[in-house]
Protein backbone atom coordinates (compact mmCIF):
# COMPACT_ATOMS: atom_id res chain seq x y z
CA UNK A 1 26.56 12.31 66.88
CA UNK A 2 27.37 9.11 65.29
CA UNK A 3 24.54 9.66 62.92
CA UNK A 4 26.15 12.91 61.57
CA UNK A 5 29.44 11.43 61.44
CA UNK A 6 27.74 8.19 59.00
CA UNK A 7 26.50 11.03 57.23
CA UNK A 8 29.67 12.74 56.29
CA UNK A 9 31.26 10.05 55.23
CA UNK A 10 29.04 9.06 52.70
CA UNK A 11 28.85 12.48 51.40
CA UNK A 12 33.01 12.10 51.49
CA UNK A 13 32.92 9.06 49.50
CA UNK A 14 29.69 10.20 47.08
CA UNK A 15 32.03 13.74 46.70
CA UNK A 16 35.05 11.84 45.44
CA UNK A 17 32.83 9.64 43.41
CA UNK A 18 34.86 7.01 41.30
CA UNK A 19 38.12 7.53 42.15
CA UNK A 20 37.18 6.78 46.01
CA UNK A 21 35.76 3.66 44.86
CA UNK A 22 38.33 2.14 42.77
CA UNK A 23 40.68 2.81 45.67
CA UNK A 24 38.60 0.84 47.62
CA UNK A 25 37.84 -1.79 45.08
CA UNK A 26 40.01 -5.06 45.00
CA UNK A 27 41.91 -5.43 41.57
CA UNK A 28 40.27 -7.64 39.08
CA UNK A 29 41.95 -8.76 35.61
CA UNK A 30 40.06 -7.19 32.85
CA UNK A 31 37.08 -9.12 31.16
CA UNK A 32 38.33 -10.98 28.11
CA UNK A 33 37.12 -9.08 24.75
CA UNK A 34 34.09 -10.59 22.68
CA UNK A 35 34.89 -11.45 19.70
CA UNK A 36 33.75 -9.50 16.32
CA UNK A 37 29.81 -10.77 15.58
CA UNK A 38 30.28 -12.63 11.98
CA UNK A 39 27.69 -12.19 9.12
CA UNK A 40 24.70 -13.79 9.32
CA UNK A 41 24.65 -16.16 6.14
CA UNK A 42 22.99 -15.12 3.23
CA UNK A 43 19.76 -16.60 2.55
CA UNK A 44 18.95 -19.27 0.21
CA UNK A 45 18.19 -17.84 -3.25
CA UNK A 46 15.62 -20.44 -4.07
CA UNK A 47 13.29 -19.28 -1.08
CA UNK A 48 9.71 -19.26 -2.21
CA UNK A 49 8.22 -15.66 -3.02
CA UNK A 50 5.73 -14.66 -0.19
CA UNK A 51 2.26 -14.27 -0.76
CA UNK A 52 0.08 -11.33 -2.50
CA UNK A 53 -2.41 -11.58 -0.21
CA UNK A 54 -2.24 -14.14 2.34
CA UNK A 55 -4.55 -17.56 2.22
CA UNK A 56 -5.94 -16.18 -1.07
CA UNK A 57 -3.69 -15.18 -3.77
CA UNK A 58 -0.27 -16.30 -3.95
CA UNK A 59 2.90 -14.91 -6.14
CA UNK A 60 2.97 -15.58 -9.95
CA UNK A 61 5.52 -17.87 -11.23
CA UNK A 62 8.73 -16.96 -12.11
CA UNK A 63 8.68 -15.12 -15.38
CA UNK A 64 4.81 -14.55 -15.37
CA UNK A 65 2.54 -11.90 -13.93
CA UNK A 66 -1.41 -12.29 -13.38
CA UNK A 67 -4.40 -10.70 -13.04
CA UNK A 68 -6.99 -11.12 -10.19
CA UNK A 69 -10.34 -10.66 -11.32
CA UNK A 70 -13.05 -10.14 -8.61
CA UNK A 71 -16.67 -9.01 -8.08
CA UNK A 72 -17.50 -8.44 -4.29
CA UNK A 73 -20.67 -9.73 -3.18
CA UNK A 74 -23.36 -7.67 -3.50
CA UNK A 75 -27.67 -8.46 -3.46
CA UNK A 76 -28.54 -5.93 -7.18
CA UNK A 77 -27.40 -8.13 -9.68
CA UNK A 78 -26.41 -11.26 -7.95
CA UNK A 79 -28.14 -13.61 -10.43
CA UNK A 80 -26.32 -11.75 -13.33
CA UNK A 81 -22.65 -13.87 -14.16
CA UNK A 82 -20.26 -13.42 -17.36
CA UNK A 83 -16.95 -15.00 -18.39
CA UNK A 84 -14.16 -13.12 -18.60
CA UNK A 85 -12.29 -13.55 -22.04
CA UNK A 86 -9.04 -13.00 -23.80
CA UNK A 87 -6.56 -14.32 -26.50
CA UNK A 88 -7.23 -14.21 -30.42
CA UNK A 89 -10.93 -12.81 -31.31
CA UNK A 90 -11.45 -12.94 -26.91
CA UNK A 91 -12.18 -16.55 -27.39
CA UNK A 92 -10.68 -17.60 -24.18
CA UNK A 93 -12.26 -18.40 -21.24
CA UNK A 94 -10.56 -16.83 -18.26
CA UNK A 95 -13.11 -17.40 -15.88
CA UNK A 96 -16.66 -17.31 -14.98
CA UNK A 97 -17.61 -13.75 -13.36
CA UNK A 98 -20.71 -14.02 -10.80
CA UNK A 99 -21.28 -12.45 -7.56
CA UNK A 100 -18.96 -12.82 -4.72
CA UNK A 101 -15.93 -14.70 -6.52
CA UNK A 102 -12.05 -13.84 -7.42
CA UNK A 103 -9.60 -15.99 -9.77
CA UNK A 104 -6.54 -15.39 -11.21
CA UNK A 105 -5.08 -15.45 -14.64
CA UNK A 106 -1.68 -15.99 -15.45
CA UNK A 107 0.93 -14.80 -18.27
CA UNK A 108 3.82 -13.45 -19.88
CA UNK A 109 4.48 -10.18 -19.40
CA UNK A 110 2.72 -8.06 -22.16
CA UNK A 111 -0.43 -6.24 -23.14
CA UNK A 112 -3.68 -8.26 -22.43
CA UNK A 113 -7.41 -7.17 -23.62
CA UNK A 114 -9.69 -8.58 -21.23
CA UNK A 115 -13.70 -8.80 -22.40
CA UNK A 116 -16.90 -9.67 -20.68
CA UNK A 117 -20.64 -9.29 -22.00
CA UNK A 118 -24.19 -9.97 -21.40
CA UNK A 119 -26.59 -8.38 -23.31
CA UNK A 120 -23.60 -5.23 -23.66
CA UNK A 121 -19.74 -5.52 -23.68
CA UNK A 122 -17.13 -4.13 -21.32
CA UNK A 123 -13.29 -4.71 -22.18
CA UNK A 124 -10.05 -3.56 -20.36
CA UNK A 125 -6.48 -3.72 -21.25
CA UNK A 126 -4.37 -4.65 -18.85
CA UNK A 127 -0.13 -4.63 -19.23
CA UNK A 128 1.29 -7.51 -17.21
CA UNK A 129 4.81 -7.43 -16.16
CA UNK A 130 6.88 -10.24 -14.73
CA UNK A 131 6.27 -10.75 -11.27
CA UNK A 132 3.72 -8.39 -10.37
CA UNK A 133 -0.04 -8.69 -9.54
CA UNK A 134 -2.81 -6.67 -11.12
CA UNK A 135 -6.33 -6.35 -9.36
CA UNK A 136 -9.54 -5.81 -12.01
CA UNK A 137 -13.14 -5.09 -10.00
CA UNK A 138 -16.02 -6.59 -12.22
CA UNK A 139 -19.57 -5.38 -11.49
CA UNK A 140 -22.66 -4.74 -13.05
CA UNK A 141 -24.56 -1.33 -14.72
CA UNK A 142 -27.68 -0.68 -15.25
CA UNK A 143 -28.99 -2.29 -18.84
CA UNK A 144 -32.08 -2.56 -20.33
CA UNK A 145 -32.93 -5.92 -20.08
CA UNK A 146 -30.28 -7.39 -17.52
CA UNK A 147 -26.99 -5.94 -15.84
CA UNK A 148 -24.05 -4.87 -18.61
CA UNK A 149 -20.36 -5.68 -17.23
CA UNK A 150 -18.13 -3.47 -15.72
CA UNK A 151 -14.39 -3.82 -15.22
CA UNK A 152 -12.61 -1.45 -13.83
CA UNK A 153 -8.49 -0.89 -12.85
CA UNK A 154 -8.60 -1.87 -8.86
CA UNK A 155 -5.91 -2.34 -6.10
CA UNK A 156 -5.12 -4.78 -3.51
CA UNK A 157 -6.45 -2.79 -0.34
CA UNK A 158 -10.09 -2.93 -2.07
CA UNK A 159 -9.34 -6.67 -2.95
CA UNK A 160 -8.57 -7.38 0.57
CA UNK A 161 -11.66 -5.60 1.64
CA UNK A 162 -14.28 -7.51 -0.39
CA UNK A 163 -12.24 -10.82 0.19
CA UNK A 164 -14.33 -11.49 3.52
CA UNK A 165 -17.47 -12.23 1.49
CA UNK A 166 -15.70 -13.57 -1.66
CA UNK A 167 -14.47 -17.39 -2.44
CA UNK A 168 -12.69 -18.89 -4.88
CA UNK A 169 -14.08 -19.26 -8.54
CA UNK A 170 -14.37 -22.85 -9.77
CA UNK A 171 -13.03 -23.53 -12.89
């Protein structure tokens, strides 16, 4: 009998739900209100622009762009290397192209003809703008005595891909 009686009353007090039990409760004074979050402060404006691609490439300078050139590794051709030119009459030396290397050129923004050669030539124009990063693939085609260049428009997904058996041209 006593159980049924325990019973009912905690059906009672679950039936009258929160009214019952702020009857029963003791009075408290209300909880003070928190006070309105502020703004986080603003971050510094000098903070350093994060890298391209992590460990390897890193941002331009302000009011430049570049140009990674790369050439995954790869066995045909691997003894076969070319510089990469530019500038008046593609007399600069950019860089030195041979298997399984990346570097980076660096300029003002503006249209930029880009040459290599062996016993052929391959050239590409590239438009650099102000803090932005272009990717160029080099490789090799078939020639008739040795390998001809190849440069081709590329992106940083297939950058990041070859970059495991890539290093860092000399210059």
């Amino acid at each position: 009998m006593k159980l049924r009686l325990s019973a009912l009353a905690l059906m009672a007090a679950l039936a009258c739900g929160p009214a019952f039990a702020q009857d029963a409760a003791p009075t408290a004074e209300p909880a003070p209100m928190a006070e309105p979050a502020t703004p986080a402060e603003p971050a510094a404006a000098a903070a350093p622009a994060a890298a391209v691609v992590p460990g390897a490439i890193d941002a331009p300078p302000a009011g430049m762009g570049q140009v990674v050139f790369f050439r995954p590794s790869k066995f045909a051709g691997a003894a076969v290397g070319y510089k990469i030119r530019t500038g008046e009459g593609l007399q600069t030396i950019v860089g030195n192209m041979t298997n399984g290397v990346y570097f980076t050129f660096q300029g003002a923004p503006g249209s930029y003809q880009f040459s290599g050669a062996t016993e052929a030539k391959d050239a590409i124009t590239v438009e650099i703008e102000e803090g932005e990063t272009t990717f160029v693939e080099g490789g090799l085609a078939i020639g008739i005595m040795m390998g001809r260049p190849d440069l081709k428009p590329s992106d940083k997904a297939a950058f990041e891909k070859a970059l495991k058996g890539m290093k860092k041209a000399k210059k």
